[in-house]
C-alpha atoms as a PDB file:
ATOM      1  CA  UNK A   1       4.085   9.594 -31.122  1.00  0.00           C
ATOM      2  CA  UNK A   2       5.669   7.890 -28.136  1.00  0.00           C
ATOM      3  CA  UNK A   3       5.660   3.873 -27.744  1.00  0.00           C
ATOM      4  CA  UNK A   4       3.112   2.062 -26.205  1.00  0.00           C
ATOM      5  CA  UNK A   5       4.006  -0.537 -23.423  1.00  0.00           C
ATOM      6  CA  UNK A   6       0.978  -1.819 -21.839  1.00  0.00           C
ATOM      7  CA  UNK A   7       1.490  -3.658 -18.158  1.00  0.00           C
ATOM      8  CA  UNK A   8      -1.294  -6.114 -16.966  1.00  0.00           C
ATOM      9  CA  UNK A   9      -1.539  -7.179 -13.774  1.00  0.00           C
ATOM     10  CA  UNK A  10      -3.928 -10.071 -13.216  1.00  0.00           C
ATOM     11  CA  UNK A  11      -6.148 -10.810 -10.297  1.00  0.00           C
ATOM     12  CA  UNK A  12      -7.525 -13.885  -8.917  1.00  0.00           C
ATOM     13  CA  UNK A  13      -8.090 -16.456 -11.934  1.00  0.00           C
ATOM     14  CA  UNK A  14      -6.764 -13.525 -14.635  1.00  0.00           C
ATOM     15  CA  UNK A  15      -3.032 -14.398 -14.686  1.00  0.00           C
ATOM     16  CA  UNK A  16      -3.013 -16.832 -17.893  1.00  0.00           C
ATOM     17  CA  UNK A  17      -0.119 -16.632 -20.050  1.00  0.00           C
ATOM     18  CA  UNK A  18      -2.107 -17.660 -23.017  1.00  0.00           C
ATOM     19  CA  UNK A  19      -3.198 -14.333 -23.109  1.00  0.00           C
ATOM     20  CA  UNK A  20       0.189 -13.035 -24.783  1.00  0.00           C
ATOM     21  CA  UNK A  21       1.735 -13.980 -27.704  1.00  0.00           C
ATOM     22  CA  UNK A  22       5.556 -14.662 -28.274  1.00  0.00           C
ATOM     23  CA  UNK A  23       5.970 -15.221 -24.514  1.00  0.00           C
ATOM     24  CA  UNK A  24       8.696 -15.404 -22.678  1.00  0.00           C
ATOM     25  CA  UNK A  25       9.605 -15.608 -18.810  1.00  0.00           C
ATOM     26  CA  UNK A  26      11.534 -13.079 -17.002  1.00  0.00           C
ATOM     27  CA  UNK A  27      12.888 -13.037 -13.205  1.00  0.00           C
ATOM     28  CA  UNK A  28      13.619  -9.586 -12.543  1.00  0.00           C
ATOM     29  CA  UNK A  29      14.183  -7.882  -9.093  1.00  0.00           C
ATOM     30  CA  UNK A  30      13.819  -4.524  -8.035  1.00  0.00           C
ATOM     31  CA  UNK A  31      15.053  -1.717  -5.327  1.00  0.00           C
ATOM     32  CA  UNK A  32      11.714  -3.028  -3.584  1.00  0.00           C
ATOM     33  CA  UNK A  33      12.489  -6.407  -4.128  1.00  0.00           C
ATOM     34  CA  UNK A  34      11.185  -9.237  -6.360  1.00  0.00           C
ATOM     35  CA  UNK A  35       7.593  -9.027  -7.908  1.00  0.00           C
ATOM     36  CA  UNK A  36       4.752 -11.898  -6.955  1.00  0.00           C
ATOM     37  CA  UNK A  37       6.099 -13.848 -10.139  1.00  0.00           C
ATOM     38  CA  UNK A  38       8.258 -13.843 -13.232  1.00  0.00           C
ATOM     39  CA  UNK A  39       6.929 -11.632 -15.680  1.00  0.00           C
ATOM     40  CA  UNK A  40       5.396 -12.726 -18.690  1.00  0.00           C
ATOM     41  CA  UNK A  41       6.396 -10.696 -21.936  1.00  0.00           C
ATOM     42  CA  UNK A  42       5.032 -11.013 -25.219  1.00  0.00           C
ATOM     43  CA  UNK A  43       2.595  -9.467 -27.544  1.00  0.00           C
ATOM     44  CA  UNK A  44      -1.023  -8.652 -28.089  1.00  0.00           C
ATOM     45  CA  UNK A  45      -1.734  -7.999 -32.226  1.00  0.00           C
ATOM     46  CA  UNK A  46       1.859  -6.577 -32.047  1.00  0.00           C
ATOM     47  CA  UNK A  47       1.376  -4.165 -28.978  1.00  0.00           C
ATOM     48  CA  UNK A  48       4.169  -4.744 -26.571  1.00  0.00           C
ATOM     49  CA  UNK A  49       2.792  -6.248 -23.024  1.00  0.00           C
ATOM     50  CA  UNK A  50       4.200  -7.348 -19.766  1.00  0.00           C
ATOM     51  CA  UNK A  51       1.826 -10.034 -17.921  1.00  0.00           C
ATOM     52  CA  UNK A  52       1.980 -10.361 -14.101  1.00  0.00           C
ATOM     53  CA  UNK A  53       0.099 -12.424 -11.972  1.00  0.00           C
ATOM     54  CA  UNK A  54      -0.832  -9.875  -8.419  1.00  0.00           C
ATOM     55  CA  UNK A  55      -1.230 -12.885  -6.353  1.00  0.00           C
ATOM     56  CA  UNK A  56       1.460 -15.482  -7.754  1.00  0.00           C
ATOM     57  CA  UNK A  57       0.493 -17.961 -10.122  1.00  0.00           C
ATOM     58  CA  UNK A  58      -0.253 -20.371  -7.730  1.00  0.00           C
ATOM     59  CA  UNK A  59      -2.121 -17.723  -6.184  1.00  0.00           C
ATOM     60  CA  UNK A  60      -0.218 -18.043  -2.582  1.00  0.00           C
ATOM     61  CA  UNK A  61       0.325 -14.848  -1.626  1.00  0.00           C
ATOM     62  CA  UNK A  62      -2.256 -12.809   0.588  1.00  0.00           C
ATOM     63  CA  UNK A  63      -3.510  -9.232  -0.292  1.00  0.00           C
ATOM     64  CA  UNK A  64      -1.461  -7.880   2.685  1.00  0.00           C
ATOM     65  CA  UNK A  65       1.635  -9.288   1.845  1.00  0.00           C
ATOM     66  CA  UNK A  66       2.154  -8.559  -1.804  1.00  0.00           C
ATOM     67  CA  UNK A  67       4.873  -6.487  -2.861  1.00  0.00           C
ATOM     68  CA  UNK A  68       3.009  -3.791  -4.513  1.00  0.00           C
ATOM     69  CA  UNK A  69       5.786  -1.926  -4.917  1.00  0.00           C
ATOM     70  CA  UNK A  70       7.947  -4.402  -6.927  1.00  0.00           C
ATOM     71  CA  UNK A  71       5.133  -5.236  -9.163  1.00  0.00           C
ATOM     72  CA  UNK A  72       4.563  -1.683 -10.055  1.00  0.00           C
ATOM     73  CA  UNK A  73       8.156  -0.828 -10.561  1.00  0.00           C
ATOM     74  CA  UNK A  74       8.880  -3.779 -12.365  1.00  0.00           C
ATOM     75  CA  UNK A  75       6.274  -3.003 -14.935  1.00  0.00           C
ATOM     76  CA  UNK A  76       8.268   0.740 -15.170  1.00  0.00           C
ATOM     77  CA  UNK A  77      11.528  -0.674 -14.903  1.00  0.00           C
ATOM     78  CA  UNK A  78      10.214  -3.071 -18.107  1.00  0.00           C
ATOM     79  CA  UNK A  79       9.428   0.529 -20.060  1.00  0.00           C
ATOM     80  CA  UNK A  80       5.740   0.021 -19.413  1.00  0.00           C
ATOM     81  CA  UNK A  81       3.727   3.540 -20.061  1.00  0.00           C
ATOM     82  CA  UNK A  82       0.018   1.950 -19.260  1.00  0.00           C
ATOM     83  CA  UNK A  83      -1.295  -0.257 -16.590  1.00  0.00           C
ATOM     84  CA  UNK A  84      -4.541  -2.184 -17.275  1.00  0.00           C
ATOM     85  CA  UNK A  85      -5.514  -4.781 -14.286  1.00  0.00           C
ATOM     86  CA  UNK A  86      -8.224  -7.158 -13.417  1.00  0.00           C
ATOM     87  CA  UNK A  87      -9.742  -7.294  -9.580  1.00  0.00           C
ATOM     88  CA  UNK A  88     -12.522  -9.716  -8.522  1.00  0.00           C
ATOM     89  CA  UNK A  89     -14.486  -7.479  -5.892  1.00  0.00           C
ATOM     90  CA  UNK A  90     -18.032  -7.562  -4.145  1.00  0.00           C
ATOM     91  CA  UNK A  91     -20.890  -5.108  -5.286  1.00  0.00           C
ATOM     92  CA  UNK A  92     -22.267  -2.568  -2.008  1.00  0.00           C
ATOM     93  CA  UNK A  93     -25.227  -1.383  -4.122  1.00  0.00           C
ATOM     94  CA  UNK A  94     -28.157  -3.459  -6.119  1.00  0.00           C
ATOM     95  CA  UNK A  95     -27.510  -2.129  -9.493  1.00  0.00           C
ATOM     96  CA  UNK A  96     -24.249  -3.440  -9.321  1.00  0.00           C
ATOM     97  CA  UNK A  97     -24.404  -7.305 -10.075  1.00  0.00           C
ATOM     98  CA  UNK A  98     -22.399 -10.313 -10.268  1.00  0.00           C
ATOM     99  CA  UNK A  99     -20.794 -10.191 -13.870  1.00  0.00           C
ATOM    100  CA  UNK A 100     -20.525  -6.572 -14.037  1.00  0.00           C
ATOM    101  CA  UNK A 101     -17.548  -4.827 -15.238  1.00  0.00           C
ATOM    102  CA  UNK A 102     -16.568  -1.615 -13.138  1.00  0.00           C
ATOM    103  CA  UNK A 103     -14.508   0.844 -14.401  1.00  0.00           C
ATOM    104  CA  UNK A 104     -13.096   2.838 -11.520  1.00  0.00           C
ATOM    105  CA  UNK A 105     -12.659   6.148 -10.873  1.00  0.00           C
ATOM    106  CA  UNK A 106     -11.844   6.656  -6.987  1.00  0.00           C
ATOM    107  CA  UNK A 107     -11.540   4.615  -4.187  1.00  0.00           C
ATOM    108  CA  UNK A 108     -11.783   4.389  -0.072  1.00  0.00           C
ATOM    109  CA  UNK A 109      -8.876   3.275   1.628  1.00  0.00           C
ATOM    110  CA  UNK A 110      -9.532   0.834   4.624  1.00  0.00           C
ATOM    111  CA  UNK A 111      -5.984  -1.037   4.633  1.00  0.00           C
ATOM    112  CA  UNK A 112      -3.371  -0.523   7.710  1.00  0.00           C
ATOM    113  CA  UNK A 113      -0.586  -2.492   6.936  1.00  0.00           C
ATOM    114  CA  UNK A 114       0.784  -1.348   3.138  1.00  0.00           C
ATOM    115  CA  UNK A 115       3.645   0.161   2.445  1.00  0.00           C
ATOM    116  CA  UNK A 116       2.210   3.146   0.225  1.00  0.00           C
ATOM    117  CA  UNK A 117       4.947   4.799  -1.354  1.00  0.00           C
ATOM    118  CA  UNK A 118       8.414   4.546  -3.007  1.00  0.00           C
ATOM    119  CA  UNK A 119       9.819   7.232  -0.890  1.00  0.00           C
ATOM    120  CA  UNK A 120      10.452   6.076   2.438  1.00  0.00           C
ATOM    121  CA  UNK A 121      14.135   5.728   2.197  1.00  0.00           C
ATOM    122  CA  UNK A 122      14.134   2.674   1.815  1.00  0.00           C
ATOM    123  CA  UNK A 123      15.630   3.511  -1.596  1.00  0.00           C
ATOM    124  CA  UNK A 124      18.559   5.555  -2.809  1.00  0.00           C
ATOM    125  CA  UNK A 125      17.268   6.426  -6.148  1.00  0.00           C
ATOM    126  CA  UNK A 126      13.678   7.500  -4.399  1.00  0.00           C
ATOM    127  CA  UNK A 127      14.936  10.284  -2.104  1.00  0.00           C
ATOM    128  CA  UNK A 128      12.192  12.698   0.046  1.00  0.00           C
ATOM    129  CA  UNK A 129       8.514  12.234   0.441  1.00  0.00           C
ATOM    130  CA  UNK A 130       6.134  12.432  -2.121  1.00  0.00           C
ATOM    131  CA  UNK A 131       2.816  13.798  -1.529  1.00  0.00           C
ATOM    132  CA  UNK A 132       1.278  12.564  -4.842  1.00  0.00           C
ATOM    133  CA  UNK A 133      -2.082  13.890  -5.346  1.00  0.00           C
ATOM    134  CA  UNK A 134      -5.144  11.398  -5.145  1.00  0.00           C
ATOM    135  CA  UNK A 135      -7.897  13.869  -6.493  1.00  0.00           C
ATOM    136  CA  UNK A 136      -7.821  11.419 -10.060  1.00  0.00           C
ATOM    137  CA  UNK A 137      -5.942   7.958  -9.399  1.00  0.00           C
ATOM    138  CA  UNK A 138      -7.353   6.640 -12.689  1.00  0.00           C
ATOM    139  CA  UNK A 139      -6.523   7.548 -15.737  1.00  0.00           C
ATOM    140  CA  UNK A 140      -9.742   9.055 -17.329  1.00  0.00           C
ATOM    141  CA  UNK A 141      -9.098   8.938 -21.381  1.00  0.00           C
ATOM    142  CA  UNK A 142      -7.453   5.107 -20.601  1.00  0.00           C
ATOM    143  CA  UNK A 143     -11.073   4.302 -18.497  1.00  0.00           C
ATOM    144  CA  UNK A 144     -12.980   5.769 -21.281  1.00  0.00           C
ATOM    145  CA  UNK A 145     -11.307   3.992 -24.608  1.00  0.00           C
ATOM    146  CA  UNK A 146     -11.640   0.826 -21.849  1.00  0.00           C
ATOM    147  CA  UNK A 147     -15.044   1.168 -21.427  1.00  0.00           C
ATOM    148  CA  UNK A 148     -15.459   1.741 -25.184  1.00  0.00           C
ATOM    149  CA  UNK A 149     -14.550  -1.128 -25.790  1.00  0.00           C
ATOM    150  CA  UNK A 150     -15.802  -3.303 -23.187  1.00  0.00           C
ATOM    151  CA  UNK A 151     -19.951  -1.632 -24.551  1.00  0.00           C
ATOM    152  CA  UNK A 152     -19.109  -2.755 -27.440  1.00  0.00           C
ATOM    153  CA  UNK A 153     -18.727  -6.240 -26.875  1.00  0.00           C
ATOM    154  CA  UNK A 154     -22.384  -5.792 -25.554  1.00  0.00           C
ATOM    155  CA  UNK A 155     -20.790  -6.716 -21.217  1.00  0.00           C
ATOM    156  CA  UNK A 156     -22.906  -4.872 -18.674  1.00  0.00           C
ATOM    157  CA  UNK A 157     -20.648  -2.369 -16.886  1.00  0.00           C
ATOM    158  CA  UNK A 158     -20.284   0.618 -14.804  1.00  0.00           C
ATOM    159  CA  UNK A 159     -18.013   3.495 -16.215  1.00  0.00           C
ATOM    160  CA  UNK A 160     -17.206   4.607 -13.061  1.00  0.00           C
ATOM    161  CA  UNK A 161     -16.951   2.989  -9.519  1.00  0.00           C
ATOM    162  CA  UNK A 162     -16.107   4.009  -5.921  1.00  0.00           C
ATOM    163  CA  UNK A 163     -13.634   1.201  -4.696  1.00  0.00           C
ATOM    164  CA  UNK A 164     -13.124   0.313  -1.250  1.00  0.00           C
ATOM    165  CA  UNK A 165     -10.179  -1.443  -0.305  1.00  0.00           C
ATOM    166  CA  UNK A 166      -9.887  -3.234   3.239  1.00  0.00           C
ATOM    167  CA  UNK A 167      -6.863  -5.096   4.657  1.00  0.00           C
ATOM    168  CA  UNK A 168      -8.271  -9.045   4.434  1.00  0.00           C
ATOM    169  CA  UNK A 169      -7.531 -11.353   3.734  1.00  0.00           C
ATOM    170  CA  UNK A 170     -11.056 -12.026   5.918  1.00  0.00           C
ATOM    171  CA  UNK A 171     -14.698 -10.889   4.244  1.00  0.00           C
ATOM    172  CA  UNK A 172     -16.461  -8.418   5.508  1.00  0.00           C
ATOM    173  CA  UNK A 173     -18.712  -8.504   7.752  1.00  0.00           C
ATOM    174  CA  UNK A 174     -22.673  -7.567   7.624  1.00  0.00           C
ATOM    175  CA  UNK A 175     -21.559  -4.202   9.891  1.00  0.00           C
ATOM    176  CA  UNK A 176     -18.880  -3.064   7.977  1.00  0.00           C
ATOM    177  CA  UNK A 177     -20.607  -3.893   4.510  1.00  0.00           C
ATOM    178  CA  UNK A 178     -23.130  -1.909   5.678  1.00  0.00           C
ATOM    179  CA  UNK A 179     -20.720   1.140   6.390  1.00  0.00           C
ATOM    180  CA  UNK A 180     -19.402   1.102   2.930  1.00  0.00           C
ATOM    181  CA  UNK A 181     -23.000   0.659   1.467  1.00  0.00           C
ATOM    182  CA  UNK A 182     -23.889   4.217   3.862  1.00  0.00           C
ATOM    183  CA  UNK A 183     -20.531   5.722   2.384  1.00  0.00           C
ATOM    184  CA  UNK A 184     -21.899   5.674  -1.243  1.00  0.00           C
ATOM    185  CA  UNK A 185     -19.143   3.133  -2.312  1.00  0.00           C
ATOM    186  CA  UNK A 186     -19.864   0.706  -4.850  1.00  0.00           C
ATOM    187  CA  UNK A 187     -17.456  -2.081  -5.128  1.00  0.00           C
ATOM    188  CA  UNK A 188     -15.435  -3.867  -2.107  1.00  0.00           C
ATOM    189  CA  UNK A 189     -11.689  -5.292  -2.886  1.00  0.00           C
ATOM    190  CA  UNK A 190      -8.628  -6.143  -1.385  1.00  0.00           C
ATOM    191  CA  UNK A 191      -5.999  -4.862  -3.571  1.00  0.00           C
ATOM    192  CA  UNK A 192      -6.823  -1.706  -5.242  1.00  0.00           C
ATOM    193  CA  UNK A 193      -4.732   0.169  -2.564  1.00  0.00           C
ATOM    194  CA  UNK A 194      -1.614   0.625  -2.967  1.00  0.00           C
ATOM    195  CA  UNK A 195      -1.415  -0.166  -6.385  1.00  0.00           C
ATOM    196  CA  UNK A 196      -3.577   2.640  -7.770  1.00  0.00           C
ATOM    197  CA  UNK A 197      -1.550   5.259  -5.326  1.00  0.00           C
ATOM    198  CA  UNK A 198       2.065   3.642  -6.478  1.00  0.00           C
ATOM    199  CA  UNK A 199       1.161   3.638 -10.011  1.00  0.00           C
ATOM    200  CA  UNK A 200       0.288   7.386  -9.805  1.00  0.00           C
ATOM    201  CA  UNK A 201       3.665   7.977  -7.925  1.00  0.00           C
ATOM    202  CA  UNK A 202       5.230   5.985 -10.793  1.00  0.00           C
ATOM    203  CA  UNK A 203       3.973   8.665 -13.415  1.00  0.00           C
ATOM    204  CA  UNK A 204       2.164   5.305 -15.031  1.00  0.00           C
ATOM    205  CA  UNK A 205      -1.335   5.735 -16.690  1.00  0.00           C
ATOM    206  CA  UNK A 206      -2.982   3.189 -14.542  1.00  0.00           C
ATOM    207  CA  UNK A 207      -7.170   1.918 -15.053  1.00  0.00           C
ATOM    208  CA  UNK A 208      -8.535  -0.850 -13.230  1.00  0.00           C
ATOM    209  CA  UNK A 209     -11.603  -3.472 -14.521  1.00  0.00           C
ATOM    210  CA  UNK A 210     -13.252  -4.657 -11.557  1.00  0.00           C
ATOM    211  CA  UNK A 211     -14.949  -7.750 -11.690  1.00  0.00           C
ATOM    212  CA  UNK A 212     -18.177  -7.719  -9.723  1.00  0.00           C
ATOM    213  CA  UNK A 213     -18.753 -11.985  -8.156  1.00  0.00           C
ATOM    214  CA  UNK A 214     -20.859 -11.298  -5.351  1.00  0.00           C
ATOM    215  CA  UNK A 215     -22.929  -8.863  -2.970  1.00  0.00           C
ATOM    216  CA  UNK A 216     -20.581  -9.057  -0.059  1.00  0.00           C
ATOM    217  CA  UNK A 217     -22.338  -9.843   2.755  1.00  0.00           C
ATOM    218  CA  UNK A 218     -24.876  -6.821   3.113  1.00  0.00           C
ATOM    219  CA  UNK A 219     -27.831  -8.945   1.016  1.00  0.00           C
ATOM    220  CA  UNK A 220     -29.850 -11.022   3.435  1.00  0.00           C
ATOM    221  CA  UNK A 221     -31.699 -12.637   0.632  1.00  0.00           C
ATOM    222  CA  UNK A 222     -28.380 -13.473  -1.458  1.00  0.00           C
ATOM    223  CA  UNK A 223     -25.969 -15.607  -0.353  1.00  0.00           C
ATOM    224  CA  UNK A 224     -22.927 -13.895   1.681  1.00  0.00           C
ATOM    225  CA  UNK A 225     -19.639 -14.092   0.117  1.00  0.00           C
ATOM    226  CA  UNK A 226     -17.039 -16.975   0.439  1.00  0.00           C
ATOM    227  CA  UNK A 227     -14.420 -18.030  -1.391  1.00  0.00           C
ATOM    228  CA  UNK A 228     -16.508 -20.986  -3.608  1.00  0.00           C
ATOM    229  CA  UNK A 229     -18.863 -18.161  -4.764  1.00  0.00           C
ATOM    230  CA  UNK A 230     -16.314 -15.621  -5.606  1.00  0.00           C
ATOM    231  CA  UNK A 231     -13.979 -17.611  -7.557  1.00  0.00           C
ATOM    232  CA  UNK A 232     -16.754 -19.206  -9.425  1.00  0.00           C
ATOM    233  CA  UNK A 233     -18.294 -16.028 -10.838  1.00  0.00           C
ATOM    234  CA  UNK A 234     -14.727 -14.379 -11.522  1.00  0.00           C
ATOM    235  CA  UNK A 235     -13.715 -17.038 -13.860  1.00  0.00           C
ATOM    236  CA  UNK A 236     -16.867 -16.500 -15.795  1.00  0.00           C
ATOM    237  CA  UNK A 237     -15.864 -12.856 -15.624  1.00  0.00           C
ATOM    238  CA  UNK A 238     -12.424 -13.686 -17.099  1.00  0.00           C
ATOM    239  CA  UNK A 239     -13.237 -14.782 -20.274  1.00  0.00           C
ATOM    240  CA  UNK A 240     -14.768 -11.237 -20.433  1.00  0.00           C
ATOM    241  CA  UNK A 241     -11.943  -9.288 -19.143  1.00  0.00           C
ATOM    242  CA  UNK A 242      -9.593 -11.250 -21.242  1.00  0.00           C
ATOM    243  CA  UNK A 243     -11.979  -9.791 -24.561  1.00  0.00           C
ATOM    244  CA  UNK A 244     -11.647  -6.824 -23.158  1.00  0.00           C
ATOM    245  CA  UNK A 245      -7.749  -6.365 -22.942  1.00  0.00           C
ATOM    246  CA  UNK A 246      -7.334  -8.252 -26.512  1.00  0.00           C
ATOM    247  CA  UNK A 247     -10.039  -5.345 -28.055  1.00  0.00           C
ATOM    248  CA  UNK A 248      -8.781  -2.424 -26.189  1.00  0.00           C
ATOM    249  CA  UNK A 249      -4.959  -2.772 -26.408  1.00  0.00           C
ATOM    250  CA  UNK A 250      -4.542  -2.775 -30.165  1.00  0.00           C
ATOM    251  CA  UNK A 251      -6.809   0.333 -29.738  1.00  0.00           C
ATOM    252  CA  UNK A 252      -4.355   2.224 -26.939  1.00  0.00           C
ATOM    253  CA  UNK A 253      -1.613   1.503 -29.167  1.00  0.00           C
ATOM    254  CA  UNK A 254      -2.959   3.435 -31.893  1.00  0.00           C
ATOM    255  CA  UNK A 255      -3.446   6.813 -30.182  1.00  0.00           C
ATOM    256  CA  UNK A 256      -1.025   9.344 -29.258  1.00  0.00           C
ATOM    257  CA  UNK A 257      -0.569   9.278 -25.197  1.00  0.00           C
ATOM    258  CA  UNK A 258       2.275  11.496 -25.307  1.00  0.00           C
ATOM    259  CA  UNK A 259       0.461  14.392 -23.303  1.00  0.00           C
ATOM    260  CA  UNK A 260      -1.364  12.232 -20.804  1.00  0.00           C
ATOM    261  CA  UNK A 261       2.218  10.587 -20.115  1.00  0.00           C
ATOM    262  CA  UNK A 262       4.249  13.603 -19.593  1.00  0.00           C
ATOM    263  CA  UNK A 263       1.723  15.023 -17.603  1.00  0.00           C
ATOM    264  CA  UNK A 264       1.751  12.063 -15.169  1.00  0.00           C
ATOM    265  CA  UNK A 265       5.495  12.186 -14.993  1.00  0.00           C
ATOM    266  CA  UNK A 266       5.133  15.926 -14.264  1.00  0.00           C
ATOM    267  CA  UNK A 267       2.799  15.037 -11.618  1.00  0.00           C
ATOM    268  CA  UNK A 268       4.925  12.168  -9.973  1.00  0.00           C
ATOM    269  CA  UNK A 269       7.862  14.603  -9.882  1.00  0.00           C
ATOM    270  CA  UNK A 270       6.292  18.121  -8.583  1.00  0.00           C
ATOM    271  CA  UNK A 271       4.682  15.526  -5.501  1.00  0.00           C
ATOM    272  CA  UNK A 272       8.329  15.166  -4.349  1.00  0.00           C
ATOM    273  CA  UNK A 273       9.506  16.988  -1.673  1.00  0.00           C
ATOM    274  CA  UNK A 274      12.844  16.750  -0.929  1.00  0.00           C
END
């Protein structure tokens, strides 16, 4: 059975360090540069884990200007075989509420200015273009011992969720939340793409818990997003999410992903064309 490394990267008001036992700090760099912060290794009931924080720990870096890449391949360069992240995000549909987990499963790119892949030259050991498949950018088995877990710590969540990602860092607005409601998406974030796409081309086993703290702005009898509202609700929804990753890692760690991890390398390396 191969060894289980599990990578978290932490949104908005999920980037404690507590979270990890035996910690230490790490500055490491990267052919794409240096990740939003030092990483944070260390333990979780003796399953190997590598803590980042998406958005610095000081949270001063917008959505745009993360270095997606870095962060991801940091996490690989650190041996990581699973990615498990947080995202705070607005609901586009009424069964969706504020405090619900979403567990997703596909997503709707509406960003413009993201470097998307690893192979644009701009790196000697990523050489020709890869045209990595998007048809499943979550891991299933990962989403469904996640969302295992997460029922039965008796949360309300969603075991599958259509993401949309726009540029920011601005809300939306009425218009456009509208759009995405008419699209059948049910969540609205910031930062899902790249990461999801980068992970894939990274051959890492990548799930996402999105953290539902508001209804956007399509609601005319809720109040529209902003930044007091949001952040409020998501560090209610921490505490939650942070359950969540303490229950469910132990629980990776103890099956065999030897399959679903070759299969994703396989995957990252027949996208390649060179």
């Amino acid at each position: 059975m191969s060894a289980v490394k599990v990578g978290i990267i932490g949104g908005s008001g999920l980037d404690d360090p507590q979270l990890l036992e035996n910690r230490q700090e790490k500055s490491v760099t990267t052919p794409f540069g240096k990740p939003s912060d030092v990483l944070i290794t260390g333990t979780i009931k003796g399953v190997s884990c590598v803590l980042l924080a998406r958005h610095g720990r000081r949270h001063n870096i917008q959505p745009t200007d993360v270095n997606y890449r870095a962060n991801v391949w940091a996490m690989r360069q650190e041996g990581c075989t699973h990615l498990v992240v947080t995202t705070a995000c607005g609901s586009l549909q009424e069964n969706f509420h504020p405090g619900d987990i979403v567990l997703l499963d596909d997503f709707i790119d509406r960003t413009t200015k993201r470097k998307q892949t690893f192979y644009d030259g701009s790196s000697e050991a990523h050489v020709g273009i890869s045209h990595v498949p998007m048809n499943e950018p979550f891991c299933p088995r990962l989403r469904q011992l996640i969302g295992s877990c997460v029922s039965s710590l008796g949360y309300s969540f969603h075991d599958r969720g259509t993401m949309v990602t726009i540029e920011g860092p601005r809300f939306s607005t009425r218009a456009e939340s509208r759009l995405w409601r008419q699209w059948k998406a049910d969540v609205v974030n910031m930062s899902t793409v790249p990461e999801v796409v980068l992970a894939k081309e990274a051959g890492l086993l990548y799930a996402s818990m999105a953290l539902v703290t508001d209804y956007d702005s399509w609601r005319e009898d809720h109040e529209a997003v902003h930044v007091e509202l949001a952040m409020k609700t998501f560090k209610e929804n921490a505490e939650k999410a942070c359950s969540v990753l303490l229950k469910a890692i132990p629980q990776i760690a103890q099956e065999d992903w030897q399959a679903d991890i070759q299969k994703n390398t396989d995957i990252a390396a027949s996208s390649i064309m060179k």
